[in-house]
Protein backbone atom coordinates (compact mmCIF):
# COMPACT_ATOMS: atom_id res chain seq x y z
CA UNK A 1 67.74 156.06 -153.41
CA UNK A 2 65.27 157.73 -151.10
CA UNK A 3 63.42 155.16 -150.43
CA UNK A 4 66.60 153.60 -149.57
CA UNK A 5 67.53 156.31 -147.13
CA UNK A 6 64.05 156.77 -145.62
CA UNK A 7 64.26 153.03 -144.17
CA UNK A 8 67.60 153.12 -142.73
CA UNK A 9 66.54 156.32 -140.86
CA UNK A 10 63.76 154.51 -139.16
CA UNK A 11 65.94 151.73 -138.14
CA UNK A 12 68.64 153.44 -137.31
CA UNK A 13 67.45 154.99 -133.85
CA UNK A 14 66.09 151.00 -133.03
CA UNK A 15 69.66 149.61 -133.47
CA UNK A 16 71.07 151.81 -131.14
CA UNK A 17 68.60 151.38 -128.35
CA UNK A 18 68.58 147.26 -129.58
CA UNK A 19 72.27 147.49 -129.12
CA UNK A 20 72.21 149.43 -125.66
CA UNK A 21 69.34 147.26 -124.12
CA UNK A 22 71.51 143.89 -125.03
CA UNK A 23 74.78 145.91 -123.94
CA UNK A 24 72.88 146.22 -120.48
CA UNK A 25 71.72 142.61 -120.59
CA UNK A 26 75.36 141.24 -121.14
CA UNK A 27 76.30 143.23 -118.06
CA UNK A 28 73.75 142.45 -115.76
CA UNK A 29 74.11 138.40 -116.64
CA UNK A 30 77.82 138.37 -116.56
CA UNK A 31 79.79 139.23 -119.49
CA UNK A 32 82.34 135.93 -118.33
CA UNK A 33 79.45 133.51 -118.55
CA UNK A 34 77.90 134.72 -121.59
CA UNK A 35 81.46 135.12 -123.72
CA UNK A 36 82.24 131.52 -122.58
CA UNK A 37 79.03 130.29 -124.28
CA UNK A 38 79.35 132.19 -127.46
CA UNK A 39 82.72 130.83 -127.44
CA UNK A 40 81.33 127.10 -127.18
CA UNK A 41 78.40 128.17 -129.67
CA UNK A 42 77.79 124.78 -132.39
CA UNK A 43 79.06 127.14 -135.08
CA UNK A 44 78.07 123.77 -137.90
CA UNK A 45 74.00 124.48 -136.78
CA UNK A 46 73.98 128.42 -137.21
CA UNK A 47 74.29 128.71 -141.41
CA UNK A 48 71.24 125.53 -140.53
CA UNK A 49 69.55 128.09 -138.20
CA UNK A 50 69.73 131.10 -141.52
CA UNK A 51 68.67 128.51 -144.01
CA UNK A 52 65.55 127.42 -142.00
CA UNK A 53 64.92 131.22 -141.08
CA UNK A 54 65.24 131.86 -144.85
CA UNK A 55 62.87 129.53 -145.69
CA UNK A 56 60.26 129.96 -144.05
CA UNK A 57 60.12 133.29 -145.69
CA UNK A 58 59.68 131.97 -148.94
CA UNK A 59 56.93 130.09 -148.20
CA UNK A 60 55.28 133.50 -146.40
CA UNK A 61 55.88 135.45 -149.48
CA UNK A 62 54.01 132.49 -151.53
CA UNK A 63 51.14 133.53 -148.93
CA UNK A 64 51.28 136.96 -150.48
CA UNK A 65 51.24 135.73 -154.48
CA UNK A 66 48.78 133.62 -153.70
CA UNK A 67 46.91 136.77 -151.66
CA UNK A 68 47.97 138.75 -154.91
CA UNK A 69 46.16 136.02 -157.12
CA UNK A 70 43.21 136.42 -155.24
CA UNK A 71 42.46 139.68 -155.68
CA UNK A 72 43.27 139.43 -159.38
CA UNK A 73 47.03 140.48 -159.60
CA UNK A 74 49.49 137.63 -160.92
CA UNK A 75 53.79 138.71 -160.56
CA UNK A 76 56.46 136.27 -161.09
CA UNK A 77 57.37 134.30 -158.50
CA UNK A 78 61.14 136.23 -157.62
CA UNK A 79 59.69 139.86 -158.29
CA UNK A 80 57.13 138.95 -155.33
CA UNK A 81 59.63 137.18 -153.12
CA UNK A 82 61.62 140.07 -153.74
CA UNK A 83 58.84 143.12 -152.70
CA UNK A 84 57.92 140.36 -149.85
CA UNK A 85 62.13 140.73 -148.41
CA UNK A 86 61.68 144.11 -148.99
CA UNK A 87 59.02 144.77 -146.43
CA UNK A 88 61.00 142.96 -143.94
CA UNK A 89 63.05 146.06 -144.01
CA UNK A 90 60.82 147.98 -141.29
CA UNK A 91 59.30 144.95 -139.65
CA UNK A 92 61.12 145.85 -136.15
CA UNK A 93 58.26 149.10 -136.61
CA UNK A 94 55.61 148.54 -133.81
CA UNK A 95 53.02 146.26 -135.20
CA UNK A 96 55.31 145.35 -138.21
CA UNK A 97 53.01 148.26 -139.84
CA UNK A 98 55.67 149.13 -141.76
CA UNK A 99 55.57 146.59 -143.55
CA UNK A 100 53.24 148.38 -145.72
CA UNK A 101 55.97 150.03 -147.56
CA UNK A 102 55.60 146.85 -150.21
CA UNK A 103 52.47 148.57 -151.42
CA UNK A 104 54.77 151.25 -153.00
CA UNK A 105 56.90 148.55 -155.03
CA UNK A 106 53.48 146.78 -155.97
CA UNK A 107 52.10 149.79 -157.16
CA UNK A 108 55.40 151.47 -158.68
CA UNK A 109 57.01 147.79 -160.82
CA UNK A 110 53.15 146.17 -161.25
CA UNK A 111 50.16 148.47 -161.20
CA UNK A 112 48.68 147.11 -158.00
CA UNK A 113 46.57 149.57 -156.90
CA UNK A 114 46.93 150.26 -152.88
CA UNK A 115 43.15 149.23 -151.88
CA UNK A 116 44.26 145.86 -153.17
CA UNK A 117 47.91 146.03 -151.78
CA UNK A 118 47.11 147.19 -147.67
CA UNK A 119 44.43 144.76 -147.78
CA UNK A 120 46.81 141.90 -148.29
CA UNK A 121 49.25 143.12 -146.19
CA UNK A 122 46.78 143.57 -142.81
CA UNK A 123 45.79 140.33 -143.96
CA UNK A 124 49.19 139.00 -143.32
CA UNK A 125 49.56 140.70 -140.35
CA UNK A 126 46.13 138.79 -139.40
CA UNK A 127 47.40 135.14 -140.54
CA UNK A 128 50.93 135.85 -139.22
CA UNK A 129 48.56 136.40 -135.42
CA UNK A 130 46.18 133.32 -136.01
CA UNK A 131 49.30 130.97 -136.65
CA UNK A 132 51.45 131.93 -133.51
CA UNK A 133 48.09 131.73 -131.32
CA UNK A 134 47.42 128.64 -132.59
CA UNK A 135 50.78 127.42 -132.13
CA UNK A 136 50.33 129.00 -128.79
CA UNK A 137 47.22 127.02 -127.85
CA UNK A 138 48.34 123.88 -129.08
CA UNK A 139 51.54 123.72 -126.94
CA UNK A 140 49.41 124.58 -123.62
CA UNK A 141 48.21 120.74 -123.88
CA UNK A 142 51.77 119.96 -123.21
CA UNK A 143 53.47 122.26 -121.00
CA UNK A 144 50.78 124.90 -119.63
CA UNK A 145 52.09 128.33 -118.99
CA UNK A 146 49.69 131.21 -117.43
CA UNK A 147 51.59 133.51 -119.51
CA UNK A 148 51.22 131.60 -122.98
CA UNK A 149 47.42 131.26 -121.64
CA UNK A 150 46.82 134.93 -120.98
CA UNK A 151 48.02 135.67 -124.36
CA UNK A 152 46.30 133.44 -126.23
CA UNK A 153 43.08 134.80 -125.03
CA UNK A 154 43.99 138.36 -125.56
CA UNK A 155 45.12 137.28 -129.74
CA UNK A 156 41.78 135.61 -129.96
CA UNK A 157 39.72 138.71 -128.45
CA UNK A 158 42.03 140.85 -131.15
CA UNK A 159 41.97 138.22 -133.95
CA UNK A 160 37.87 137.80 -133.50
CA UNK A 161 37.69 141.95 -133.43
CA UNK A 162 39.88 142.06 -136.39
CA UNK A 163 37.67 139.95 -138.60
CA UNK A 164 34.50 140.98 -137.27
CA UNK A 165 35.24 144.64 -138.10
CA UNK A 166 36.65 143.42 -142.14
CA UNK A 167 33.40 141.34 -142.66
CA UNK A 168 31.07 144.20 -141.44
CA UNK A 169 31.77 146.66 -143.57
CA UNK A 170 30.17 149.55 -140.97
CA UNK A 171 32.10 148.86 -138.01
CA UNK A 172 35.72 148.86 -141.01
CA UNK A 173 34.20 152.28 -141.72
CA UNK A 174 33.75 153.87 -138.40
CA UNK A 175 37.52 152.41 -137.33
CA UNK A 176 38.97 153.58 -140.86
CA UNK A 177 37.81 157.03 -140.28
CA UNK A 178 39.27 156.95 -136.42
CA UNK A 179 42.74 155.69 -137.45
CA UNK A 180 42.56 158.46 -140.82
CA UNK A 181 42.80 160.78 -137.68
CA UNK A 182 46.69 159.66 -137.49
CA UNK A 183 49.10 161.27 -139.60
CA UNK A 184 51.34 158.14 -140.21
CA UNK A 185 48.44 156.20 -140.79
CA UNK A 186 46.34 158.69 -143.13
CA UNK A 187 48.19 159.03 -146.85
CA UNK A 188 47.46 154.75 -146.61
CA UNK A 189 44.16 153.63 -145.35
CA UNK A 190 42.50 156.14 -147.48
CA UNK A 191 42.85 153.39 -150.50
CA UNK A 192 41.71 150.85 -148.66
CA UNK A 193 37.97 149.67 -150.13
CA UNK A 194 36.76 147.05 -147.78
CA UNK A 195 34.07 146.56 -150.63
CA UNK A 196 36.38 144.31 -153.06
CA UNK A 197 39.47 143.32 -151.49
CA UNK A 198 39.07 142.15 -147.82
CA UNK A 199 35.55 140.26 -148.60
CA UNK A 200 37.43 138.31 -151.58
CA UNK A 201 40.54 137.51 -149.38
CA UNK A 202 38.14 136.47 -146.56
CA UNK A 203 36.48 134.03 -148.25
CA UNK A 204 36.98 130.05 -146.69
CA UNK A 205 39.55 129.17 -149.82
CA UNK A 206 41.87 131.78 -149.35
CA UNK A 207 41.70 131.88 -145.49
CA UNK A 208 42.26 127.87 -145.83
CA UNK A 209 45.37 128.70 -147.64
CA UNK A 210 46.32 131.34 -145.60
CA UNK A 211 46.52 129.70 -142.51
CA UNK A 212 48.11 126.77 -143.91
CA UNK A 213 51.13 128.54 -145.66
CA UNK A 214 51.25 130.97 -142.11
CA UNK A 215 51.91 127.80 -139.89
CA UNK A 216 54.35 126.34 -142.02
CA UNK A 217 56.15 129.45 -142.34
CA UNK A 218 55.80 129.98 -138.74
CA UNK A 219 56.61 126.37 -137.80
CA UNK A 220 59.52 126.47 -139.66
CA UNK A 221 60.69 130.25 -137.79
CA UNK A 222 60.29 127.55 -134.29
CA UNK A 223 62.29 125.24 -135.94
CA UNK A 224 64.89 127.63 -135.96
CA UNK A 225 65.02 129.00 -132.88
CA UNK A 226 65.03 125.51 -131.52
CA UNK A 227 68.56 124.86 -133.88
CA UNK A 228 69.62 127.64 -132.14
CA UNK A 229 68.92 126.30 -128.45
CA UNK A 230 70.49 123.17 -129.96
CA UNK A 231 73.92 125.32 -130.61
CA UNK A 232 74.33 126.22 -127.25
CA UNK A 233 73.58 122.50 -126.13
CA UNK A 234 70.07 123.26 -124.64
CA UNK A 235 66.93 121.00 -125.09
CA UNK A 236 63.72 121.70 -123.57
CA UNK A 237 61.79 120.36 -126.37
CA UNK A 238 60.14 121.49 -129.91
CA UNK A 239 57.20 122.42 -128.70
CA UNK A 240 57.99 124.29 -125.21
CA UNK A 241 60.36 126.48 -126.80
CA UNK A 242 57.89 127.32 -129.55
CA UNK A 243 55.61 128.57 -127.28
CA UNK A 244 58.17 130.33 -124.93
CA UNK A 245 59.45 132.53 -128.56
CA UNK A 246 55.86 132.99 -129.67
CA UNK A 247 54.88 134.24 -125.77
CA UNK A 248 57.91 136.36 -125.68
CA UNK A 249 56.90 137.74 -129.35
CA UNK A 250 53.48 138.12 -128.64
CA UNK A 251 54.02 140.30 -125.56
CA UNK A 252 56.39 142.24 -127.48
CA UNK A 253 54.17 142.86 -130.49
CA UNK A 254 51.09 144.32 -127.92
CA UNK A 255 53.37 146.32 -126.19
CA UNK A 256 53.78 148.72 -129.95
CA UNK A 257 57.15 149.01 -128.88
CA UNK A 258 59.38 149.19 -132.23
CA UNK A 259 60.79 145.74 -131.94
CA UNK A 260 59.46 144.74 -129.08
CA UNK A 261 62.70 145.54 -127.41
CA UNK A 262 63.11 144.75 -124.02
CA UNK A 263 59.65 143.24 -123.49
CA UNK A 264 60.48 139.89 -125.70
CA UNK A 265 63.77 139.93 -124.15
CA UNK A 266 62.41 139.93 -120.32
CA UNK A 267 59.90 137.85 -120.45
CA UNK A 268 61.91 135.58 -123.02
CA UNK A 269 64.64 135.35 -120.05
CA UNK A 270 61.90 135.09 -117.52
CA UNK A 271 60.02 132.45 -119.00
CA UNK A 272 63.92 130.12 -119.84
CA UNK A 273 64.79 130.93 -116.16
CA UNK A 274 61.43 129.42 -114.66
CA UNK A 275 62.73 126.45 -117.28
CA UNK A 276 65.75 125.55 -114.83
CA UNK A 277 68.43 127.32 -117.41
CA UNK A 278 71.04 129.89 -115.60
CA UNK A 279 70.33 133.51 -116.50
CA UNK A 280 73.62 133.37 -118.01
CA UNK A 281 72.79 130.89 -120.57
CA UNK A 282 69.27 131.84 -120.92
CA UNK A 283 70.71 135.61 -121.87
CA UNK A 284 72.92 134.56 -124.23
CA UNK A 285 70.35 132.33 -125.72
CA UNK A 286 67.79 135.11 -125.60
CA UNK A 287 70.52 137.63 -127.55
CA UNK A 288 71.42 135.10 -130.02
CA UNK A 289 67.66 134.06 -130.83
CA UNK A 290 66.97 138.08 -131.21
CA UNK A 291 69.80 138.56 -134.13
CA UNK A 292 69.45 135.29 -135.81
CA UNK A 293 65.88 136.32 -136.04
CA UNK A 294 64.19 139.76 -136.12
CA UNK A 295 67.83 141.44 -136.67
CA UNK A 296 68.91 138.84 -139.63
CA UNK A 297 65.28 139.59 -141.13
CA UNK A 298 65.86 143.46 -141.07
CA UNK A 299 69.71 142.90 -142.67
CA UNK A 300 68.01 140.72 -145.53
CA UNK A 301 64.76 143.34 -145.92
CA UNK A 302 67.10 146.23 -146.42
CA UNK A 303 69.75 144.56 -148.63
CA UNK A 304 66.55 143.73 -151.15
CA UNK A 305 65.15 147.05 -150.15
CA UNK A 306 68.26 148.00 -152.16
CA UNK A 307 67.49 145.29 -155.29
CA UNK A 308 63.70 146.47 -155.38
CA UNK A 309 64.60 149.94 -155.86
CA UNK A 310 67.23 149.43 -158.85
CA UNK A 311 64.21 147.17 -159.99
CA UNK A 312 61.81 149.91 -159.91
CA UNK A 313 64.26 152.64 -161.36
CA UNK A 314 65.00 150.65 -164.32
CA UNK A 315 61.26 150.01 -165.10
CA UNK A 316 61.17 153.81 -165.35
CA UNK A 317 63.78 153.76 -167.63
């Protein structure tokens, strides 16, 4: 169980800052207010809110079979859903780079070699961006915010750079052999052969699919977090609050801090305060949207971190 043990050391040291930043939080938005609306919580919408959030992960881990199938590499549907949970483990990591730890069950239970493997997986990374900007952009039309704006031009400089620097396979060169200069980053990218992999997955079918399965999976992540406004009696609409949790995710993600922690919070609280809502409410809305979301997905990615490693030991056997 090494494996095992490797990913609960990385999250470990993020729980215990998560856990001291929302400690804080609670204190500095009254700890009266914010028990009071826990206690009033809709508790018959929050098993709702985990089935939504649940899945909407299935359908992104159908984006990675049918990324897999691409490329030329066909598992069954629950040994992929599986590997895809398990890389949820270390999604809190900055960039949700390490979700590249499914390349090891890929290549350990199936064969997949790692140039095939990364190149799906920065691929989802990719989609996973192009869905929330979209999202992003499309709310603007209805409630305009200069900090949703300023985003969504920043994600299309970085999702334009990203592509431009897959499809030309000079400029992937030149940044592969910068980033091989970083020790985390080096025993990976070295498999990576933007040759085969990235200019099949690129092509206008699989991008097509992409995107489609990466705003449903997304849309349906919204849909939660707008349950979960619901269950403390708040409605500012489908569509605002998708774009206030993708603003306050976005931010967080470009920040490379592990989590995002404390920069999705603020500007999560910031943005539901300039909404009207008390910081009371819009704290303990915040902290509830935060666990029922990137802290439920880390639970489930470590408890099938756990089922993908019994997999691959008794494949060895």
């Amino acid at each position: 169980m090494k494996g095992f043990s490797l990913i609960k050391g990385n999250i470990m040291w993020i729980v215990l800052v998560s856990a001291f930043f929302y400690v804080a939080l609670i204190l500095f938005s009254d700890v009266n207010k914010i028990s009071e609306h826990f206690f009033h919580i809709r508790i018959e919408l929050v098993l709702l809110i985990f089935f939504v959030g649940f899945f909407s992960h299935i359908i992104k881990s159908l984006r990675q079979k049918e990324f897999l199938k691409t490329v030329g590499e066909e598992i069954p549907f629950k040994s992929n859903l599986v590997i895809y949970l398990s890389g949820l483990s270390l999604i809190s990591t900055p960039g949700g780079i390490g979700t590249l730890v499914k390349s090891k069950y890929l290549e350990k239970q199936f064969g997949i070699p790692n140039n095939k493997s990364i190149s799906i997986i920065l691929l989802e990374r990719y989609h996973d961006l192009l869905a929330t900007t979209t999202i992003v952009i499309l709310t603007l039309f209805i409630s305009f915010s200069l900090l949703s704006s300023t985003l969504a031009v920043i994600s299309c400089f970085l999702l334009f750079g990203f592509y431009f620097m897959i499809t030309k396979l000079n400029v992937f060169s030149y940044v592969q052999r910068k980033l091989l200069t970083i020790n985390f980053l080096a025993d990976k990218l070295t498999h990576i052969d933007p040759n085969k992999s990235f200019s099949v997955l690129t092509r206008p079918k699989p991008m097509f699919k992409g995107v489609l399965l990466s705003l449903a999976g997304w849309g349906l992540d919204a849909l939660a977090v707008y349950i979960g406004f619901l269950a403390f009696n708040v409605d500012l609409g489908y569509l605002v609050i998708s774009q206030i949790y993708f603003t306050s995710l976005g931010y967080g993600i470009l920040s490379l801090i592990p989590g995002g922690i404390g920069v999705t919070e603020g500007i999560f609280d910031y943005m539901l305060v300039n909404q009207g809502l008390d910081l009371s409410i819009a704290s303990s809305i915040v902290i509830f949207t935060r666990l029922t979301t990137i802290w439920f997905v880390t639970i489930l990615g470590i408890v099938f971190t756990r089922y993908a490693i019994k997999q691959k030991l008794s494949l060895k056997k």
